[in-house]
Protein backbone atom coordinates (compact mmCIF):
# COMPACT_ATOMS: atom_id res chain seq x y z
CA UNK A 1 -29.73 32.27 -9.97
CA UNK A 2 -27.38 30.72 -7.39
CA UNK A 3 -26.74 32.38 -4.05
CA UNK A 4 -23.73 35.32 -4.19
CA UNK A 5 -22.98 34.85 -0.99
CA UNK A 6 -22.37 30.88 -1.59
CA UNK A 7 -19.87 32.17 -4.91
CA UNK A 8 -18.24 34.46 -2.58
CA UNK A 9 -17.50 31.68 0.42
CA UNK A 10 -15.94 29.20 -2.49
CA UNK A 11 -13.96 31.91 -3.73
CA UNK A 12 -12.64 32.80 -0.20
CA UNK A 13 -12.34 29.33 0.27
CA UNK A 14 -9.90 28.78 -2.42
CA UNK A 15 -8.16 32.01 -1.58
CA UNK A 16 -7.18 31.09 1.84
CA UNK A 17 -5.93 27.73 0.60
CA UNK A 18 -3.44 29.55 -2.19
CA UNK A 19 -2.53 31.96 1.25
CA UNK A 20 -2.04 28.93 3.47
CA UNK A 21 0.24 26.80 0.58
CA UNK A 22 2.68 30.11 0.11
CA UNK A 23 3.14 30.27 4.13
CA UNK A 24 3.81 26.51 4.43
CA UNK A 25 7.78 25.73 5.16
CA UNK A 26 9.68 24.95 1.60
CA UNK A 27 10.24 21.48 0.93
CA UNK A 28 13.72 21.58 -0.59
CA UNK A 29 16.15 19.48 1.40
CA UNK A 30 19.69 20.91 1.60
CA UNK A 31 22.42 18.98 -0.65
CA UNK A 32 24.50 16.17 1.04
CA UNK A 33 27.42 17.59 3.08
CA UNK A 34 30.64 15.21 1.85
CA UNK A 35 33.52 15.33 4.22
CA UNK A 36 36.96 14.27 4.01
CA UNK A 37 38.74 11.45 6.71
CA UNK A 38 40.40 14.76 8.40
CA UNK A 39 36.97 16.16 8.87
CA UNK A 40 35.16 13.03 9.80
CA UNK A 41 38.15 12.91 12.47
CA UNK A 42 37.43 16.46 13.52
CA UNK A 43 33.82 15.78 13.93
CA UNK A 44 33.65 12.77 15.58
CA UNK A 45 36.29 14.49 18.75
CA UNK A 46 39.31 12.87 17.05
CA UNK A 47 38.94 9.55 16.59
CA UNK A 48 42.27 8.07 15.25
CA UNK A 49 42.29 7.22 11.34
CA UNK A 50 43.15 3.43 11.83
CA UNK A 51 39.57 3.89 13.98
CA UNK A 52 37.49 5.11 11.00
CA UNK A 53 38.98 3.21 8.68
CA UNK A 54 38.17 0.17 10.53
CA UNK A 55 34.42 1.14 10.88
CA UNK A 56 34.23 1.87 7.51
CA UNK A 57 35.89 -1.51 6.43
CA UNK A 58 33.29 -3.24 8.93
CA UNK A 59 30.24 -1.17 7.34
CA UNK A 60 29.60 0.69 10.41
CA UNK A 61 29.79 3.57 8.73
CA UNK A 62 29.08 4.25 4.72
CA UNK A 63 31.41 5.72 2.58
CA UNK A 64 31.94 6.82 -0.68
CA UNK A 65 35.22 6.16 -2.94
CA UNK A 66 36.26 8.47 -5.74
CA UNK A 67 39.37 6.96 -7.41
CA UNK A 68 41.50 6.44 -4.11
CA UNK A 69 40.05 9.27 -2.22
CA UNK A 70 37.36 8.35 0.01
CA UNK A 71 34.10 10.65 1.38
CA UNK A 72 31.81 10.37 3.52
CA UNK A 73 28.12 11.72 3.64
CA UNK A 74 28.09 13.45 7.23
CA UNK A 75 23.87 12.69 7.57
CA UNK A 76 24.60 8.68 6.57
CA UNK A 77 27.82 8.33 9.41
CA UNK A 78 25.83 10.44 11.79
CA UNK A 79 22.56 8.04 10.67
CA UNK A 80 24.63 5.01 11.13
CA UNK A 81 26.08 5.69 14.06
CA UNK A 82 23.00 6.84 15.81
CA UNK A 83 21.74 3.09 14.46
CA UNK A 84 24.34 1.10 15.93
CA UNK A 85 24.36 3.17 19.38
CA UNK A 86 20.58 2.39 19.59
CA UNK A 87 21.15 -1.43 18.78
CA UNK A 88 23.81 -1.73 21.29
CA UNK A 89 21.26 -0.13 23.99
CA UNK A 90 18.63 -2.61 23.26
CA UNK A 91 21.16 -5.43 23.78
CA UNK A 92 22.05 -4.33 26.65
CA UNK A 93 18.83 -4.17 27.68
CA UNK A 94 17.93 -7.51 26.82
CA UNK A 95 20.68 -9.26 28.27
CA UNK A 96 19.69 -7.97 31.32
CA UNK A 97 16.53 -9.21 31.37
């Protein structure tokens, strides 16, 4: 016959594994927030329309057309944005050099 105390450790083993995988964060990610132009406006500290249409039309910034209206996926402009700030840095940079 085996060892209890051997049975037992697996056992406990496997228990604190189910305990640890219920008190690990959920993995869901939260649905894509789509704006309007007003709100992208809003949330970028009112940046004229002729502004954000002109960085859309240049593919600065991605958006999404639904008949005429047109969204915008706040993550992707933020993401984009973000992108092309950090590209202009590091040509700045190396210019300098």
């Amino acid at each position: 016959m085996d060892n209890p105390f051997e049975e037992l450790l697996t056992r406990l083993d496997r228990i604190e594994e189910k305990i640890s995988n219920l008190n690990a964060p959920p993995t869901a990610t939260l649905p894509p927030e789509i704006i309007n132009r007003d709100e992208l406006r809003i949330r970028l500290g009112g940046v004229s329309e002729p502004t954000i249409i002109s960085l859309e039309k240049r593919g600065l910034i991605p958006s999404l057309r639904i008949g005429s209206s047109v969204r915008y996926n706040w993550s992707q402009v933020l993401q984009a944005l973000e992108t092309r700030n950090n590209n202009k840095k590091s040509n700045t940079y190396a210019s300098n050099l």
